[in-house]
Protein backbone atom coordinates (compact mmCIF):
# COMPACT_ATOMS: atom_id res chain seq x y z
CA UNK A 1 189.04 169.90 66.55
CA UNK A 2 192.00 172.07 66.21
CA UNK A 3 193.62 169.61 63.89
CA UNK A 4 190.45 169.63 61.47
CA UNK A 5 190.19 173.60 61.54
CA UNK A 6 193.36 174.83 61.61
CA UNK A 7 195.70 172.84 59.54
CA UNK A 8 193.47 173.16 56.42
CA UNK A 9 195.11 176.55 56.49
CA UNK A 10 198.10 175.90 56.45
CA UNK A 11 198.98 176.39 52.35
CA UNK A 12 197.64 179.88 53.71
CA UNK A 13 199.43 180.45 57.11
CA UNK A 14 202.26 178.86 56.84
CA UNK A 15 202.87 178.68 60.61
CA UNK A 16 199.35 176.36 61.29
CA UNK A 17 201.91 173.30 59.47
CA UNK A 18 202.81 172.74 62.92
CA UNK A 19 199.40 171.14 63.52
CA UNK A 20 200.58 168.48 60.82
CA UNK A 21 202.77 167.13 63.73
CA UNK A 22 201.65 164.67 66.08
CA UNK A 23 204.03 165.33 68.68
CA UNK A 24 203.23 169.14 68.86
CA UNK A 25 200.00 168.20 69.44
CA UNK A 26 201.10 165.63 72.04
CA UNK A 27 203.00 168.44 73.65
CA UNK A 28 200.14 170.56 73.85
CA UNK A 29 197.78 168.11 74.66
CA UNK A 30 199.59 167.07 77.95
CA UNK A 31 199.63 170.63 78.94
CA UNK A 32 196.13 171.76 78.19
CA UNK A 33 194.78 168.27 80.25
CA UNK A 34 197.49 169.55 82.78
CA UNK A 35 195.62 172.78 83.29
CA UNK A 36 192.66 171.72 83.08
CA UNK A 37 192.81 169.51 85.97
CA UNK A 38 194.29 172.20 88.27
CA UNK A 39 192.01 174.54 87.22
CA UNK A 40 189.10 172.67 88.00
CA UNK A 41 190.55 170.70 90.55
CA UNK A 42 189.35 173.18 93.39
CA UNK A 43 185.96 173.44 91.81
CA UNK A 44 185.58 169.79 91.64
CA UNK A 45 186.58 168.79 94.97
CA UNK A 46 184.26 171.94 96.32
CA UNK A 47 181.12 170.34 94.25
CA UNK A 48 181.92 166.96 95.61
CA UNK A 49 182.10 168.48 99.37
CA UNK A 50 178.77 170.46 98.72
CA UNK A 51 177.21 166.99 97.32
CA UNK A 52 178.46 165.27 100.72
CA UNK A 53 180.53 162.83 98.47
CA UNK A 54 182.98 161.25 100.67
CA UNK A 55 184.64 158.42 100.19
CA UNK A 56 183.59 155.68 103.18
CA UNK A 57 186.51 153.41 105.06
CA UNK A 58 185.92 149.87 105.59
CA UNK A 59 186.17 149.39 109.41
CA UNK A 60 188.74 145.65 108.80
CA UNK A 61 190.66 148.11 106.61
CA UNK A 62 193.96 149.68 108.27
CA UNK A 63 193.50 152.34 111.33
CA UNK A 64 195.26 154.75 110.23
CA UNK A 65 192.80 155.08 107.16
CA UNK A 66 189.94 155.78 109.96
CA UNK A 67 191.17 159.60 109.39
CA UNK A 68 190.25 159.48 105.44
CA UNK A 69 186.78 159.02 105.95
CA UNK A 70 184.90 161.83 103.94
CA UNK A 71 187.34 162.92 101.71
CA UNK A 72 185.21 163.90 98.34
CA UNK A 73 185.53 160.57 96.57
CA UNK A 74 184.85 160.24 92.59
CA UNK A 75 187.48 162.69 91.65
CA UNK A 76 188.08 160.79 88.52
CA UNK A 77 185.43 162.95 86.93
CA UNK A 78 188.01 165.20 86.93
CA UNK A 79 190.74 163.39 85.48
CA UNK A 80 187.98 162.31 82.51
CA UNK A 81 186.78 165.55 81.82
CA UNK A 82 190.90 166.86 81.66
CA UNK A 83 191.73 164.32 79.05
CA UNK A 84 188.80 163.95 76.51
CA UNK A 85 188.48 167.78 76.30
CA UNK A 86 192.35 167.89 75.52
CA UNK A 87 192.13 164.94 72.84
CA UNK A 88 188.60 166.47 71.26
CA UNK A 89 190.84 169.79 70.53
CA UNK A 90 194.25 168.56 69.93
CA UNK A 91 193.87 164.83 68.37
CA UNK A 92 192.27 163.72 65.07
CA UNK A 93 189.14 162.60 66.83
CA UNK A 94 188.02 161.13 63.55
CA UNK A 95 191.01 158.85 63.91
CA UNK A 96 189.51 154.98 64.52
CA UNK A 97 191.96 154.45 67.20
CA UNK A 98 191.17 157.40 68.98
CA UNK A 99 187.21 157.15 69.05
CA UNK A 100 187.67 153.54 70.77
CA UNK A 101 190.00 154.77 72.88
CA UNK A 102 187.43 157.40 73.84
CA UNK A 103 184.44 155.20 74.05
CA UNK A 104 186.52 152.98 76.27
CA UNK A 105 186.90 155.62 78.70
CA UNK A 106 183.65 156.09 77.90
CA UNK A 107 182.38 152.55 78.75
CA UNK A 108 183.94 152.05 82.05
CA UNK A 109 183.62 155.06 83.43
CA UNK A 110 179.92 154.21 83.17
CA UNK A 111 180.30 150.94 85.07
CA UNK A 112 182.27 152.57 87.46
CA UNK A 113 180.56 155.71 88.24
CA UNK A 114 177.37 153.01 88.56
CA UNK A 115 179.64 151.11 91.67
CA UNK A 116 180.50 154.28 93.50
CA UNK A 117 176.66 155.36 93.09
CA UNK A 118 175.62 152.27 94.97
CA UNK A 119 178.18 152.38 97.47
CA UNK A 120 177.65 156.26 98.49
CA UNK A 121 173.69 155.69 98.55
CA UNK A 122 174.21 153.00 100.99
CA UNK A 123 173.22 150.14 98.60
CA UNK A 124 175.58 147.55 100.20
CA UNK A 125 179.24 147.92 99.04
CA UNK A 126 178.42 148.40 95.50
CA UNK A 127 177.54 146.42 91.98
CA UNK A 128 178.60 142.41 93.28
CA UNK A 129 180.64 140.92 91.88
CA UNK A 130 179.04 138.93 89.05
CA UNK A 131 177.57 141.98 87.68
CA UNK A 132 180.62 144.06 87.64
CA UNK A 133 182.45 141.32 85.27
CA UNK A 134 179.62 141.06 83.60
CA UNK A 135 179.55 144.63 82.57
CA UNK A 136 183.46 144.92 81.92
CA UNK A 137 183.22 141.77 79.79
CA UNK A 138 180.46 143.27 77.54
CA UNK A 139 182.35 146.83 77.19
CA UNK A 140 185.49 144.72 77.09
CA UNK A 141 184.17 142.50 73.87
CA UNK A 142 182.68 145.91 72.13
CA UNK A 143 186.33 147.57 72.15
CA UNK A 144 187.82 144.36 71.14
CA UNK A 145 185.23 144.14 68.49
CA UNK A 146 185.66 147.85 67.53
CA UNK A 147 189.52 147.30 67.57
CA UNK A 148 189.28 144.23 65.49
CA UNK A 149 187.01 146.39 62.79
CA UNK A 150 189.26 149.31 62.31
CA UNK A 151 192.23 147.70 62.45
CA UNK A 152 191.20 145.38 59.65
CA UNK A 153 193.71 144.01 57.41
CA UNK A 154 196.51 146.48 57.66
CA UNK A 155 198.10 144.31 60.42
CA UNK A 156 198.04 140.61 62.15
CA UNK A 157 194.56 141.23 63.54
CA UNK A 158 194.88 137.99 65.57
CA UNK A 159 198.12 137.77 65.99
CA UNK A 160 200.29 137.89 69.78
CA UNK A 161 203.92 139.86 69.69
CA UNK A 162 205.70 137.59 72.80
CA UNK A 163 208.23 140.35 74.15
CA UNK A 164 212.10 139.66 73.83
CA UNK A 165 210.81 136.60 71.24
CA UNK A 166 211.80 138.25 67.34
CA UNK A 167 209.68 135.62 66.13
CA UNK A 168 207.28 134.47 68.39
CA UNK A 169 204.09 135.80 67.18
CA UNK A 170 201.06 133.57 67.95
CA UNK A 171 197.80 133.35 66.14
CA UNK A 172 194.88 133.53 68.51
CA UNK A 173 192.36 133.10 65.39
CA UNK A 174 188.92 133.05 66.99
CA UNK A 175 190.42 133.39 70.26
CA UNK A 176 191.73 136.85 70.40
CA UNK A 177 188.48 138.88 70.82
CA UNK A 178 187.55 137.20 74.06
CA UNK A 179 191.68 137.42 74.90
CA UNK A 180 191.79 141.16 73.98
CA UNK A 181 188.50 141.49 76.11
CA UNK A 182 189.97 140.10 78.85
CA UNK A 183 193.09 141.85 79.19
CA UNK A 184 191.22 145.25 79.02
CA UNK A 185 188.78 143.69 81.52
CA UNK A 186 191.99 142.63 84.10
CA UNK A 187 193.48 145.76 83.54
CA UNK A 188 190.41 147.84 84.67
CA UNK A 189 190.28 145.67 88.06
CA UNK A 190 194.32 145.84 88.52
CA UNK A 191 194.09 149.74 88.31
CA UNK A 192 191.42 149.33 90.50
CA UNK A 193 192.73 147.12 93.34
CA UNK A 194 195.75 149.42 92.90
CA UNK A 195 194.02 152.90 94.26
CA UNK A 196 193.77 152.44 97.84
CA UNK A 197 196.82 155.11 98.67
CA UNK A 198 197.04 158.24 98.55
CA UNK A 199 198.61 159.05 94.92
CA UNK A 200 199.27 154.94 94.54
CA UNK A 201 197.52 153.88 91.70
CA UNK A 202 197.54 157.54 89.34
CA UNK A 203 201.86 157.27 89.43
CA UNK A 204 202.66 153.50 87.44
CA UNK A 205 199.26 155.27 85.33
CA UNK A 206 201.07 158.17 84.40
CA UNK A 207 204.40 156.23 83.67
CA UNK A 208 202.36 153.73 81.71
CA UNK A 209 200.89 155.94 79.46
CA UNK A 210 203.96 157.44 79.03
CA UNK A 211 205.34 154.01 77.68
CA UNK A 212 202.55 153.71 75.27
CA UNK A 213 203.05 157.19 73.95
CA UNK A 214 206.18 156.20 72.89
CA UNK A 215 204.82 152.49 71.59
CA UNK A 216 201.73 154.24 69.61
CA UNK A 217 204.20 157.11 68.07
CA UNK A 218 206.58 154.45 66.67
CA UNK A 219 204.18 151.63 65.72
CA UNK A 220 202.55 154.68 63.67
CA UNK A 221 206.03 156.06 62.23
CA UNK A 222 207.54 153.20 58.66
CA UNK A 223 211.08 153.88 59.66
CA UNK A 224 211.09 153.20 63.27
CA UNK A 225 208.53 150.17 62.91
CA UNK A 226 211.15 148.65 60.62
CA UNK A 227 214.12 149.43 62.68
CA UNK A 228 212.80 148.28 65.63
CA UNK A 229 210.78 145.41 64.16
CA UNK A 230 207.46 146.07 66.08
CA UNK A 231 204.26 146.19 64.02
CA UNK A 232 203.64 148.79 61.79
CA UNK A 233 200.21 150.49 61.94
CA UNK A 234 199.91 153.19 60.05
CA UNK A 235 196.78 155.25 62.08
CA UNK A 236 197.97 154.38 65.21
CA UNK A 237 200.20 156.89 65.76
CA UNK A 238 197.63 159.68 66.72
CA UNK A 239 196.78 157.94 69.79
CA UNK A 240 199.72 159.64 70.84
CA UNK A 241 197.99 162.20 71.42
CA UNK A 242 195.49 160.39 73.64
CA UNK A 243 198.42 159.43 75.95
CA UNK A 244 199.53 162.40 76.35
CA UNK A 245 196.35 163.80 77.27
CA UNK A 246 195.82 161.17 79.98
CA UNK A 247 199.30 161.76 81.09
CA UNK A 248 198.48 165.46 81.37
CA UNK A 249 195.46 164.60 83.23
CA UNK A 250 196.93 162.63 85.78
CA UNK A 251 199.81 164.80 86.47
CA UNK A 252 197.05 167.12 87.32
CA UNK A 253 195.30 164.63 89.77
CA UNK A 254 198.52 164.37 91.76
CA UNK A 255 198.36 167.61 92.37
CA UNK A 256 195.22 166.74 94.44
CA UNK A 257 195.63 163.10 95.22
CA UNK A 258 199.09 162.74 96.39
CA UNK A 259 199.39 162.59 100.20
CA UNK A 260 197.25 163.96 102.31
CA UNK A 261 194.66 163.43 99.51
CA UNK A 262 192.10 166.15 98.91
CA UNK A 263 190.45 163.75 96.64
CA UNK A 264 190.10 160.14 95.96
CA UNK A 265 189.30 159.34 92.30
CA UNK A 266 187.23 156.49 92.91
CA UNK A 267 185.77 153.68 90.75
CA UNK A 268 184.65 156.13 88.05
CA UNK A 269 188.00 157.32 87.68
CA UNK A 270 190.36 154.01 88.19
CA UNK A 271 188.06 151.67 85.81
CA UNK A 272 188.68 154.30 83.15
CA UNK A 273 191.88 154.63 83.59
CA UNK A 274 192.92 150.83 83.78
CA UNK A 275 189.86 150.15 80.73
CA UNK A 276 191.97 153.02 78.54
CA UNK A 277 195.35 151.33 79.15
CA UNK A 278 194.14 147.81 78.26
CA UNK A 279 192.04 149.03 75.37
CA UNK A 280 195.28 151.30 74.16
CA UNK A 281 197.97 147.93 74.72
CA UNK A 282 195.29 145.80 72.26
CA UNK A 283 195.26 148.85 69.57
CA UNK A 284 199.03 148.80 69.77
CA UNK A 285 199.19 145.00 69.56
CA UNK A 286 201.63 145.34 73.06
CA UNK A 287 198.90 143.60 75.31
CA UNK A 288 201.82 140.88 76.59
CA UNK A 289 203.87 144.02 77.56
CA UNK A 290 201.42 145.29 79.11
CA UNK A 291 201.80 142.71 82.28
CA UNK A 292 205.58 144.46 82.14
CA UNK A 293 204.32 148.39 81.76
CA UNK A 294 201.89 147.72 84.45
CA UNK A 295 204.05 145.72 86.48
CA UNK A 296 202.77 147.32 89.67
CA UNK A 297 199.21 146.73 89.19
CA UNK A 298 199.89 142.94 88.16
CA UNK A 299 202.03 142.73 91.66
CA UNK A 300 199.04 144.08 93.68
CA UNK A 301 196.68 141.69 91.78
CA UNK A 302 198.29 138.32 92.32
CA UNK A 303 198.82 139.67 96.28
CA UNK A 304 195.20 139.34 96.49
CA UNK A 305 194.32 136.19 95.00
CA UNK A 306 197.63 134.74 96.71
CA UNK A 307 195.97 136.07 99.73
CA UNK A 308 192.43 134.76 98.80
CA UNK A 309 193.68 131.29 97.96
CA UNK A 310 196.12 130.59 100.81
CA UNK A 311 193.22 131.48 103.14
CA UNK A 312 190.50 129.26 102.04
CA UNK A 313 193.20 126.31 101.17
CA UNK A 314 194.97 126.27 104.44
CA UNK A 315 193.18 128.84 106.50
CA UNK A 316 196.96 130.89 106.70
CA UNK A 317 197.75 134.18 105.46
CA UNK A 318 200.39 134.54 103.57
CA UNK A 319 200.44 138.88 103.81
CA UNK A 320 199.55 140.72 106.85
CA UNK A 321 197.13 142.50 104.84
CA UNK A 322 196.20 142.54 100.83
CA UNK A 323 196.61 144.15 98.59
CA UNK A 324 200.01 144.37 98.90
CA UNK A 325 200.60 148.37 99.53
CA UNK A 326 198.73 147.34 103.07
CA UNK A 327 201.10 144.59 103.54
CA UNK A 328 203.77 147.08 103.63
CA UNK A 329 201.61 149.62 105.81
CA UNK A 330 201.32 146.89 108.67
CA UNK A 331 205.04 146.24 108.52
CA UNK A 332 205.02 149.72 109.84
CA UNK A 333 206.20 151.91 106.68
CA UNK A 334 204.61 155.42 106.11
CA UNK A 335 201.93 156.19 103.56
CA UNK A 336 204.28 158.44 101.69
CA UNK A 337 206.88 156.27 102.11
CA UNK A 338 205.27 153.10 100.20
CA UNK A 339 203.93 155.55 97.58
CA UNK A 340 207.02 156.84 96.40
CA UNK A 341 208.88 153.44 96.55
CA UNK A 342 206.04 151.81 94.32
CA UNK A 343 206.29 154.90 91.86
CA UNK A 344 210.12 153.97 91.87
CA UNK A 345 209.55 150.35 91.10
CA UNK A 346 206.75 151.54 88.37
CA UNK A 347 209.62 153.27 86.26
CA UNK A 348 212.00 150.34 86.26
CA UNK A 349 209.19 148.07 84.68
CA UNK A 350 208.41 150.78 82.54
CA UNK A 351 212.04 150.78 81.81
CA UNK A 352 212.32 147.11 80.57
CA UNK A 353 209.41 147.38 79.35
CA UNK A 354 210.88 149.88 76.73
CA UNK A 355 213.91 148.06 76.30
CA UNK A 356 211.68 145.54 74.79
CA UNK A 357 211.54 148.08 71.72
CA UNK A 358 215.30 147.02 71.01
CA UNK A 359 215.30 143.20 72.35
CA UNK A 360 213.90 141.50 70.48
């Protein structure tokens, strides 16, 4: 909004150029969703107390969780509200690439304020299953859909970029909708499985985004596309500004969510937040990466369906408890302790990750 108003006056006031810039705006972006959240954080988390929305603990779930029980759940209306205002002011929000990233948010936050809804009205433990995919897989097929639209022929629509692989660049053809769907779809659940901590699953988000800022801002830029021989996609680069916004946003969370939690941001927040970051890797045409940026999430993932498997094939456990951050709770390390250690391991995959930029 301010890009659209203001820098139409800049051959008048010289000084509104700066809104040409994407990475002012970034700047600002982050810091506006940064305030935001903590100045609405108390508010929130008041208004979720008042509306008796606490979060409830499953009793097979570890003991020492027995002492979160009714801690004002759904906080990721917060984190929503702190980066869509931000991008709406800062961002060209008649940019393509920034309306789907919008409507993704959107989307899942939808499906996921839906889940928590049936879980806090006492409707069983939410949306099964079934229903759940079913929903991600529709929103996930109408961002791939929208992606595929606006991208349109200024890049390798169908096209795979293999990480570390200069030339390895695989056609999906008819393929890649449903495989775009479904890596926005298994990032929504891996962000998901991910928040059971205090502060856990909003770090490797922050550090994600982070990574994507700087994938959108040089896919978007001619000279450091060719240099670095990673697509080149023009309109891409004012997603930048999304990033930064959620990155503001989540810093802002912390503030709230990092142990002892205040708030918990619940399936409205963490299906956003993983549909965003899956729906923002397809855009960028880094959705392989993605499994590298995201590292942590994929980790807690395949503890769960290691879990799952091992169980009902040999009746044997193969973790003391999954997802994994529990595993490491019943070995007897602190909350804080496994939080900070998972943020840790979150930056070096977003490290490689980056390096991927370069090797290639």
């Amino acid at each position: 909004m301010l890009y659209h108003l203001l820098y139409p006056l800049s051959d008048t006031f010289s000084a509104l150029n700066v809104f040409r810039y994407i990475t002012f705006r970034s700047i600002y972006a982050l810091l506006t969703a940064l305030a935001i959240a903590l100045i609405m954080g108390p508010m929130v988390i008041r208004w979720l107390k008042a509306k008796n929305i606490g979060e409830k603990i499953r009793s097979d779930g570890p003991k020492s969780h027995q002492s979160k029980k009714g801690t004002p759940t759904m906080g990721g209306i917060l984190i929503i509200i702190s980066l869509m205002v931000p991008t709406l002011l800062w961002a060209d929000f008649l940019n393509g690439y920034v309306l789907i990233a919008m409507m993704t948010v959107v989307l899942f936050s939808i499906i996921g304020f839906y889940d928590d809804y049936m879980k806090l009205t006492g409707r069983g433990s939410g949306m099964s299953g079934w229903t759940k995919l079913g929903l991600q897989a529709g929103a996930g097929l109408m961002v791939a859909g929208a992606v595929y639209m606006v991208q349109g022929g200024a890049t390798e629509i169908t096209s795979v970029h293999i990480p570390f692989f200069k030339n390895l660049h695989p056609d999906l053809g008819v393929f890649y909708l449903p495989f775009a769907a479904l890596v926005i779809v298994a990032s929504a659940n891996a962000v998901n499985l991910t928040d059971g901590l205090d502060g856990l699953a909003i770090g490797p988000i922050f550090i994600a985004f982070l990574v994507y800022m700087v994938f959108c801002y040089t896919e978007g830029h001619a000279g450091f596309a060719k240099y670095l021989n990673i697509p080149h996609i023009g309109e891409l680069s004012e997603l930048t500004v999304f990033c930064a916004a959620v990155v503001g946003a989540s810093l802002g969370f912390v503030w709230f969510n990092f142990y002892p939690a205040m708030v918990f941001m619940g399936n409205v927040g963490s299906q956003a937040l993983g549909g965003a970051l899956g729906a923002v890797a397809v855009m960028a045409k880094q959705e392989v990466v993605l499994a590298l940026v995201g590292g942590i999430f994929v980790v807690e993932t395949l503890s769960v369906i290691i879990q799952v498997v091992s169980y009902k094939s040999t009746g044997k456990r193969v973790f003391k408890m999954a997802p994994l951050h529990h595993h490491f709770e019943q070995l007897g390390w602190p909350e804080p302790q496994v939080i900070v250690r998972f943020w840790v391991v979150a930056i070096v995959f977003a490290m490689i990750s980056l390096s991927t930029l370069k090797l290639r």
